[in-house]
PDB file of N, CA and C in Angstrom:
ATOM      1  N   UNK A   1     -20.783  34.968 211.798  1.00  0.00           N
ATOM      2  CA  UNK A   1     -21.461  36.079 211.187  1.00  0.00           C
ATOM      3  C   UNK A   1     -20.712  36.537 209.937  1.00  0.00           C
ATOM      4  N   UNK A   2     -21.281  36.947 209.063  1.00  0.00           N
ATOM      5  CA  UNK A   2     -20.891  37.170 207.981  1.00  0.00           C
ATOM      6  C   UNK A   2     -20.986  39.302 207.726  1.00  0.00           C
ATOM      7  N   UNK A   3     -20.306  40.095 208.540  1.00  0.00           N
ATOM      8  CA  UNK A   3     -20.576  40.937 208.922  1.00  0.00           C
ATOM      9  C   UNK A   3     -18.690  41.374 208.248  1.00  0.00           C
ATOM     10  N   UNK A   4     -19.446  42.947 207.360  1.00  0.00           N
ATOM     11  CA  UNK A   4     -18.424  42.963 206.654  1.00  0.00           C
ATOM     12  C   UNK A   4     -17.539  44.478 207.346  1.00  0.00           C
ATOM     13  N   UNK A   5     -16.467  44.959 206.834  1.00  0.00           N
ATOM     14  CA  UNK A   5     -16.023  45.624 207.883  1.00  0.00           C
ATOM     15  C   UNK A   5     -16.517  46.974 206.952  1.00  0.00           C
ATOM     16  N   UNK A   6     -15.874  48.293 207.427  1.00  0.00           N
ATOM     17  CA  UNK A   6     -16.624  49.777 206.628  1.00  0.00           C
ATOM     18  C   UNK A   6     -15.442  49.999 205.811  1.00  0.00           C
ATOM     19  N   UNK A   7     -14.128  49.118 205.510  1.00  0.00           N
ATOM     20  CA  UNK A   7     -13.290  49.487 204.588  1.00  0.00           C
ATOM     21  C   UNK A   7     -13.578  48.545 203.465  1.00  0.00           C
ATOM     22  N   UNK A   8     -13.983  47.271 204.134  1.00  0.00           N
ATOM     23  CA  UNK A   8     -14.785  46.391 202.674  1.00  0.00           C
ATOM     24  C   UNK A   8     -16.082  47.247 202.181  1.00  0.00           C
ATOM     25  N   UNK A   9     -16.840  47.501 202.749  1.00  0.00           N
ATOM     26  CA  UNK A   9     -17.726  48.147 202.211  1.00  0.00           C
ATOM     27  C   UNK A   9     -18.003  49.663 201.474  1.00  0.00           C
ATOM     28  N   UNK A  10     -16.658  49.881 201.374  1.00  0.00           N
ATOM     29  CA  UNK A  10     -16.398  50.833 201.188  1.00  0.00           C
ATOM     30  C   UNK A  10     -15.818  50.347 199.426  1.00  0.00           C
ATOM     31  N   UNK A  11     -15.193  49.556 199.703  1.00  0.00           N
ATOM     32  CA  UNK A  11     -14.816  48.963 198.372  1.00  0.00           C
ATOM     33  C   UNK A  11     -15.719  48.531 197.877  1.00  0.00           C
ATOM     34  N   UNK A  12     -16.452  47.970 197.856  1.00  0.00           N
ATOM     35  CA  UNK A  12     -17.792  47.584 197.236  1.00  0.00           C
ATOM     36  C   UNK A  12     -18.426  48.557 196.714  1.00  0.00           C
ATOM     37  N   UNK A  13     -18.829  49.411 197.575  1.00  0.00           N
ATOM     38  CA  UNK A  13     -19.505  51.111 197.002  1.00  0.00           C
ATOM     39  C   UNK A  13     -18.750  51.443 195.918  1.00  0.00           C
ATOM     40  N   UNK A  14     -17.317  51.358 195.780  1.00  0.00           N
ATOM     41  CA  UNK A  14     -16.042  52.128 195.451  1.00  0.00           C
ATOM     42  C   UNK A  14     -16.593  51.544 193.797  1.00  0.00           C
ATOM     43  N   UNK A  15     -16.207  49.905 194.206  1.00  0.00           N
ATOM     44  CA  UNK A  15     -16.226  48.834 192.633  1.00  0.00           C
ATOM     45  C   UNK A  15     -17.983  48.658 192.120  1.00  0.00           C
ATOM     46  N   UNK A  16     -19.023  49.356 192.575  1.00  0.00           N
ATOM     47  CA  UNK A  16     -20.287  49.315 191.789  1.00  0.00           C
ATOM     48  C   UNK A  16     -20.542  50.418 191.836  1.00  0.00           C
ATOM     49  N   UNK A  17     -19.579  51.441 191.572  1.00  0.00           N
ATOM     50  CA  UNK A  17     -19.681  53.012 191.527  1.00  0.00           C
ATOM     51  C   UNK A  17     -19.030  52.864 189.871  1.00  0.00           C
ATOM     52  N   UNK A  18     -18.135  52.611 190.387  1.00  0.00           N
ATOM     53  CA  UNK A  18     -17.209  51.994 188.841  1.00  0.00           C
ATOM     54  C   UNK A  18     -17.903  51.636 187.449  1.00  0.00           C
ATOM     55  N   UNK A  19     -18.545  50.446 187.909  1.00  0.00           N
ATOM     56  CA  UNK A  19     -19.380  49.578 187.325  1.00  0.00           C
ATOM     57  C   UNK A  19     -20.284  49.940 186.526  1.00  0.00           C
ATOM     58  N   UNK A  20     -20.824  51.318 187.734  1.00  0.00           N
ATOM     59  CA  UNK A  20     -21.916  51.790 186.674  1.00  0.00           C
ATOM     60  C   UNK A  20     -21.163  53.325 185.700  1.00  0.00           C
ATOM     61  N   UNK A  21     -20.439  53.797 185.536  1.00  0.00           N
ATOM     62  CA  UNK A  21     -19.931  54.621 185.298  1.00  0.00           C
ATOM     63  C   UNK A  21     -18.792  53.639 184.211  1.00  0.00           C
ATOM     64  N   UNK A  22     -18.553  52.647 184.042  1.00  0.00           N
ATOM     65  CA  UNK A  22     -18.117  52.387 182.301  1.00  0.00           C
ATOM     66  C   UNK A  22     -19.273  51.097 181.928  1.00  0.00           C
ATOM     67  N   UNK A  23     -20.739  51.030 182.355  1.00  0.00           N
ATOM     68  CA  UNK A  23     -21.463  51.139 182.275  1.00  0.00           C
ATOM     69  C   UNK A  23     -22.234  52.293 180.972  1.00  0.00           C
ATOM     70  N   UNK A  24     -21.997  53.323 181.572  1.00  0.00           N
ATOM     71  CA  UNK A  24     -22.759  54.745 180.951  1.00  0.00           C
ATOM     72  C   UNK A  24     -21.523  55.065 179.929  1.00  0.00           C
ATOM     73  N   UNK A  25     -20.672  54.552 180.335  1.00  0.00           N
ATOM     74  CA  UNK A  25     -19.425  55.202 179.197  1.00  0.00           C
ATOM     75  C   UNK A  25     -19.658  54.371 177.977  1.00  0.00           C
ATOM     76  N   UNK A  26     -19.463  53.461 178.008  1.00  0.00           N
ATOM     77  CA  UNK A  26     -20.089  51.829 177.043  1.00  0.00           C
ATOM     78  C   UNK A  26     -21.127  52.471 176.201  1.00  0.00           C
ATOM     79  N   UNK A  27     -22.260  53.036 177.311  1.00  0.00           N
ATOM     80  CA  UNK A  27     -23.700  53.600 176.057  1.00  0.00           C
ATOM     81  C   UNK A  27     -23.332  54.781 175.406  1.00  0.00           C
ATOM     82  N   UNK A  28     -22.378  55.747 175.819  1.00  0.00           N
ATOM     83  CA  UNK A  28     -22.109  56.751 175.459  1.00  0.00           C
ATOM     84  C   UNK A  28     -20.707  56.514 174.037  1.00  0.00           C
ATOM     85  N   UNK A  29     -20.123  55.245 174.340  1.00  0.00           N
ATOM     86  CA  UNK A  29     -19.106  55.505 172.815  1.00  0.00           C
ATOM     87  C   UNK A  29     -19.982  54.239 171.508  1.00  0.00           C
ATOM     88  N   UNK A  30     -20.873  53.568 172.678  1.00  0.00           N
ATOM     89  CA  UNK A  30     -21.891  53.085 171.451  1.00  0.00           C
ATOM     90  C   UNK A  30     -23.084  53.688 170.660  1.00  0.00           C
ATOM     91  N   UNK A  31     -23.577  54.889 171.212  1.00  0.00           N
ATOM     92  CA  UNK A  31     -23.877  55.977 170.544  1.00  0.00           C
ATOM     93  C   UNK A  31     -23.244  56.582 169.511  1.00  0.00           C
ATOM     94  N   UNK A  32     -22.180  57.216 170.421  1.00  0.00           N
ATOM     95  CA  UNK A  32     -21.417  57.478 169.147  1.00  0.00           C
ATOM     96  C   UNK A  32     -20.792  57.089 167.901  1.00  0.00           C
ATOM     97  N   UNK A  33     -20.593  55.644 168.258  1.00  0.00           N
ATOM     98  CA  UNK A  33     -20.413  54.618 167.454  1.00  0.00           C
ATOM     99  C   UNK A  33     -21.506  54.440 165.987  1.00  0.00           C
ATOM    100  N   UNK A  34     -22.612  54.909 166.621  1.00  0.00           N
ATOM    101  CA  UNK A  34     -23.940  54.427 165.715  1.00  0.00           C
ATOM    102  C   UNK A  34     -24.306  55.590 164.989  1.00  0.00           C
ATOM    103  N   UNK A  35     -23.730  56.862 165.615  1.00  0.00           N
ATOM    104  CA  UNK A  35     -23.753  58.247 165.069  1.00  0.00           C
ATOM    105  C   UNK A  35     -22.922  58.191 163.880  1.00  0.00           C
ATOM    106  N   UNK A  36     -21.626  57.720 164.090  1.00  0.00           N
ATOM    107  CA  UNK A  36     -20.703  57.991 162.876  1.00  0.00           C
ATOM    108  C   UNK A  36     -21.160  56.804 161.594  1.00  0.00           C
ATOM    109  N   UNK A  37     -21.528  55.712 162.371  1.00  0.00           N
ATOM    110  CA  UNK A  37     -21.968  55.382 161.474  1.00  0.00           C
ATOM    111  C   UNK A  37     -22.993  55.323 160.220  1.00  0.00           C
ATOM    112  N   UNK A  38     -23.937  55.993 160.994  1.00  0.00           N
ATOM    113  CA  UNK A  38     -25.071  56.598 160.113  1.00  0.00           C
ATOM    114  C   UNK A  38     -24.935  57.751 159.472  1.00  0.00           C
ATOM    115  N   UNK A  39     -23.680  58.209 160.036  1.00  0.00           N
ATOM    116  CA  UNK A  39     -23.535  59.483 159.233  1.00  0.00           C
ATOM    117  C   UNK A  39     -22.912  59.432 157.914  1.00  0.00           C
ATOM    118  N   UNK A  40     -21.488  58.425 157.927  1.00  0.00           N
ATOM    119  CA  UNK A  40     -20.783  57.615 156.829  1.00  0.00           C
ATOM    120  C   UNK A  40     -21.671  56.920 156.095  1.00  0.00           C
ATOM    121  N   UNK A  41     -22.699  56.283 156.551  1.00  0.00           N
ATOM    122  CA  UNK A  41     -24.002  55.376 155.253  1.00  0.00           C
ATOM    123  C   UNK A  41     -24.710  56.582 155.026  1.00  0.00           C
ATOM    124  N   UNK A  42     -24.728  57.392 155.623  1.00  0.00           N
ATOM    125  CA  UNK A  42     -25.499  58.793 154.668  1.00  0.00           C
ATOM    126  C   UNK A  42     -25.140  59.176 153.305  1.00  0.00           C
ATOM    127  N   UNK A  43     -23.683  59.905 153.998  1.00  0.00           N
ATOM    128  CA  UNK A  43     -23.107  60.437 152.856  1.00  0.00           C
ATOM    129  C   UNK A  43     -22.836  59.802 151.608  1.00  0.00           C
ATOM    130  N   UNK A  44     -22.711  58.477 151.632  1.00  0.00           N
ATOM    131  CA  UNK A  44     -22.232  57.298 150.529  1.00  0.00           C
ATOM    132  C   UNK A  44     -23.219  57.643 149.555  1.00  0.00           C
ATOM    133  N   UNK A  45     -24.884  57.144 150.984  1.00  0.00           N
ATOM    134  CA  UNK A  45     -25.644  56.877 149.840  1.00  0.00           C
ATOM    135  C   UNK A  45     -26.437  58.252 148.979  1.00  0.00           C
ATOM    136  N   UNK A  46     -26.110  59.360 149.517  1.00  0.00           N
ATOM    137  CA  UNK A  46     -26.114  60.757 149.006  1.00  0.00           C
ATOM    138  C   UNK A  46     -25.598  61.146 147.575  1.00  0.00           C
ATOM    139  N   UNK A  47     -23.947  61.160 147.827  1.00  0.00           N
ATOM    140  CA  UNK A  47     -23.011  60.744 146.580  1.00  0.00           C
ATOM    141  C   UNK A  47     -23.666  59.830 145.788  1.00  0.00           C
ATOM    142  N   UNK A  48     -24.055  58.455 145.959  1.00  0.00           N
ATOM    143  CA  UNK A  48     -24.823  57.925 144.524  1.00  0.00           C
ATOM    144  C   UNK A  48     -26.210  58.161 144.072  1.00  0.00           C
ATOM    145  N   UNK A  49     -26.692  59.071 144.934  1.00  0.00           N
ATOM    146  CA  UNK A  49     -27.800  59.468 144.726  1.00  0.00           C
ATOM    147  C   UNK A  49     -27.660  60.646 143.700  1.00  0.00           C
ATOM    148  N   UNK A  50     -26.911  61.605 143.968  1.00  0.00           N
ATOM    149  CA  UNK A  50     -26.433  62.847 143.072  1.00  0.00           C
ATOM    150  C   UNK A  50     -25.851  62.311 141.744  1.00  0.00           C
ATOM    151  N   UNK A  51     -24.810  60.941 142.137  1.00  0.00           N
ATOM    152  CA  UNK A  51     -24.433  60.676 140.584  1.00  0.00           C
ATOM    153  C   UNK A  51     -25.967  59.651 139.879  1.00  0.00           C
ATOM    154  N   UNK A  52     -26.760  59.628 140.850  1.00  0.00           N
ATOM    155  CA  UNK A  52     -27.537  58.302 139.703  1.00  0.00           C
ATOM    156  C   UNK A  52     -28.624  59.620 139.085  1.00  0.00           C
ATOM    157  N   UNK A  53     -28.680  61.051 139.412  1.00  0.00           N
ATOM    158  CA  UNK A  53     -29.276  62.365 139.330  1.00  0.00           C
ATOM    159  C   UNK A  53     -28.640  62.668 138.034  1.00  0.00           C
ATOM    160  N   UNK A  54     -27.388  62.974 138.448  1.00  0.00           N
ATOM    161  CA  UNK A  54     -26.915  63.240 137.163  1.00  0.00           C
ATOM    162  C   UNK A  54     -26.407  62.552 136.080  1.00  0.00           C
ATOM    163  N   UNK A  55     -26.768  60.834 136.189  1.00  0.00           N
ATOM    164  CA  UNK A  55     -26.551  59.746 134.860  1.00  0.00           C
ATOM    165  C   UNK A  55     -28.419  60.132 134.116  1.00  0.00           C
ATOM    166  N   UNK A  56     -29.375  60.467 135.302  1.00  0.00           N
ATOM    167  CA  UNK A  56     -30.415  60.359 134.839  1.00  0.00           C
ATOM    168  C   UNK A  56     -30.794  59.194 134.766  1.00  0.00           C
ATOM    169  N   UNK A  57     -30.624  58.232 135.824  1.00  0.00           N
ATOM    170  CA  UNK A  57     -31.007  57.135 136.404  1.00  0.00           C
ATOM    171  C   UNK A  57     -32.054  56.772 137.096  1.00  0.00           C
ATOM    172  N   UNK A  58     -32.922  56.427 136.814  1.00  0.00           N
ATOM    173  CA  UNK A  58     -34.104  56.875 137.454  1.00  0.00           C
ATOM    174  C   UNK A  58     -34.363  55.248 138.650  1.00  0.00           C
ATOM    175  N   UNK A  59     -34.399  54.054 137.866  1.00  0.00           N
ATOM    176  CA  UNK A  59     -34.589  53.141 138.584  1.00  0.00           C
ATOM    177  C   UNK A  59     -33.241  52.939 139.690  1.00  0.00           C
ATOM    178  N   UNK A  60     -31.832  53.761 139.692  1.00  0.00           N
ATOM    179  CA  UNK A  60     -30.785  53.526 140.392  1.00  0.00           C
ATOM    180  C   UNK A  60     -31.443  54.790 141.569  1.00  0.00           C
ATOM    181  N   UNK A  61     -31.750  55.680 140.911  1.00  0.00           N
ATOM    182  CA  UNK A  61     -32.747  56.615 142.364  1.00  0.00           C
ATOM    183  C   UNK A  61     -33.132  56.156 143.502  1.00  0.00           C
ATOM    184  N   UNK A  62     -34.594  55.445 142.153  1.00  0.00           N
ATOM    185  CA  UNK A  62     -35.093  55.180 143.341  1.00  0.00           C
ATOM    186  C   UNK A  62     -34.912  54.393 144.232  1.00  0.00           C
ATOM    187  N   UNK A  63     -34.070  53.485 144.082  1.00  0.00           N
ATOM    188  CA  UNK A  63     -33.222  51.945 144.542  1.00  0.00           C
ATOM    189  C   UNK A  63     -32.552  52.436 145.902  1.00  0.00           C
ATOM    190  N   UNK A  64     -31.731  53.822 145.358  1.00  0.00           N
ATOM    191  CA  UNK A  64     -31.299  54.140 146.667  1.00  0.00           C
ATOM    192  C   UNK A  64     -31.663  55.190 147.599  1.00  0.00           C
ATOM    193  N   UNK A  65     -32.691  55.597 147.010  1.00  0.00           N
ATOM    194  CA  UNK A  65     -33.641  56.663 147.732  1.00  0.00           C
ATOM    195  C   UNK A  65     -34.592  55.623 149.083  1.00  0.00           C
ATOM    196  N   UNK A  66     -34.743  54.664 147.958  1.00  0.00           N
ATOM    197  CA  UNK A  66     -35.399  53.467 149.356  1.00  0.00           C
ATOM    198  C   UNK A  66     -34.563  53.218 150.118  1.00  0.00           C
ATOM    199  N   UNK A  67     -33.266  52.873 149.953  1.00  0.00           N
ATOM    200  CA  UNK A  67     -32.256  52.198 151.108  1.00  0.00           C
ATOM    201  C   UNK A  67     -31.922  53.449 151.959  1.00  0.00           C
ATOM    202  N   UNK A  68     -32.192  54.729 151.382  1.00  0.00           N
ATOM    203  CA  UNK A  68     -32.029  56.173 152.667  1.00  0.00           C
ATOM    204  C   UNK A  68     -32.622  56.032 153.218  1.00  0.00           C
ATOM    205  N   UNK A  69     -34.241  55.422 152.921  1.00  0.00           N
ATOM    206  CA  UNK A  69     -35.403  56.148 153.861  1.00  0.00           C
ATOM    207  C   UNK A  69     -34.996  54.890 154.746  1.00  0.00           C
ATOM    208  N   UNK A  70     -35.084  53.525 154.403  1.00  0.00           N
ATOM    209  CA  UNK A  70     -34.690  52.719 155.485  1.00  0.00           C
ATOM    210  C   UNK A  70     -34.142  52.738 156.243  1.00  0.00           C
ATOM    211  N   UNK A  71     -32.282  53.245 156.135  1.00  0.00           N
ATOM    212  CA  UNK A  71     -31.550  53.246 156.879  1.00  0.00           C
ATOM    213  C   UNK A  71     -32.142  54.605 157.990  1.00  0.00           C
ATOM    214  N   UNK A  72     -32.528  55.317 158.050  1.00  0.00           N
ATOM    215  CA  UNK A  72     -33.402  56.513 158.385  1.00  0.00           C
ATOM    216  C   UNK A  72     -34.381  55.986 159.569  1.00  0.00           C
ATOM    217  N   UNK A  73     -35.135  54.957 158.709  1.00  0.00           N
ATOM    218  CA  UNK A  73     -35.736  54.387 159.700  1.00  0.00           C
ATOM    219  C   UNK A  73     -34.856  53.633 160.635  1.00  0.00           C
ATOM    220  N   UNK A  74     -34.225  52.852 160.189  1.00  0.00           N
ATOM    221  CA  UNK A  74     -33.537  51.950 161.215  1.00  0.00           C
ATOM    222  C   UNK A  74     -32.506  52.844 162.175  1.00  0.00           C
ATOM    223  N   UNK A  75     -32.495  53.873 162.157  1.00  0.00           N
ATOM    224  CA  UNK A  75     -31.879  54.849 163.197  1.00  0.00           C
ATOM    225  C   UNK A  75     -32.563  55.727 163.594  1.00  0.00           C
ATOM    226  N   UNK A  76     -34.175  55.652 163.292  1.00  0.00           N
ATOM    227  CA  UNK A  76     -34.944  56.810 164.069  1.00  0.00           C
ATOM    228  C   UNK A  76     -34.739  58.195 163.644  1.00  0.00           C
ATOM    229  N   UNK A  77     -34.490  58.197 162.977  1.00  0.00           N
ATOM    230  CA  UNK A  77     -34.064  59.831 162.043  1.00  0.00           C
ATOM    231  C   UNK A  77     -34.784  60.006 161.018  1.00  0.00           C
TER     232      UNK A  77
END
């Protein structure tokens, strides 16, 4: 019989308790991960947005006014 004892099974509970809990930790610093990052491609493309504003750049605008709205999209924001 393949009959396990209540201190093995106890470990088992113990190690897929675990499992799922750096599991959720994993989604939680890859979130955050994707947070800072979108926040750092924000600001960049902000800053050349203000300087291509104030060269009076119009085709550098809009160039990167498109790559905001994209990146925007590509993070659901």
């Amino acid at each position: 019989m393949n009959e396990k004892s209540y201190t093995e099974l106890m470990k088992i509970g113990a190690m897929n308790r675990q499992r799922k809990e750096n599991y959720v930790q994993d989604l939680y610093i890859d979130m955050l991960l994707s947070e800072i990052q979108l926040t750092v491609q924000k600001e960049k493309l902000l800053k050349k947005i203000d300087s291509a504003i104030d060269q009076r750049d119009q085709k550098c605008f809009f160039h990167l006014s498109k790559q905001l709205t994209d990146l925007n999209k590509r993070f659901g924001t």
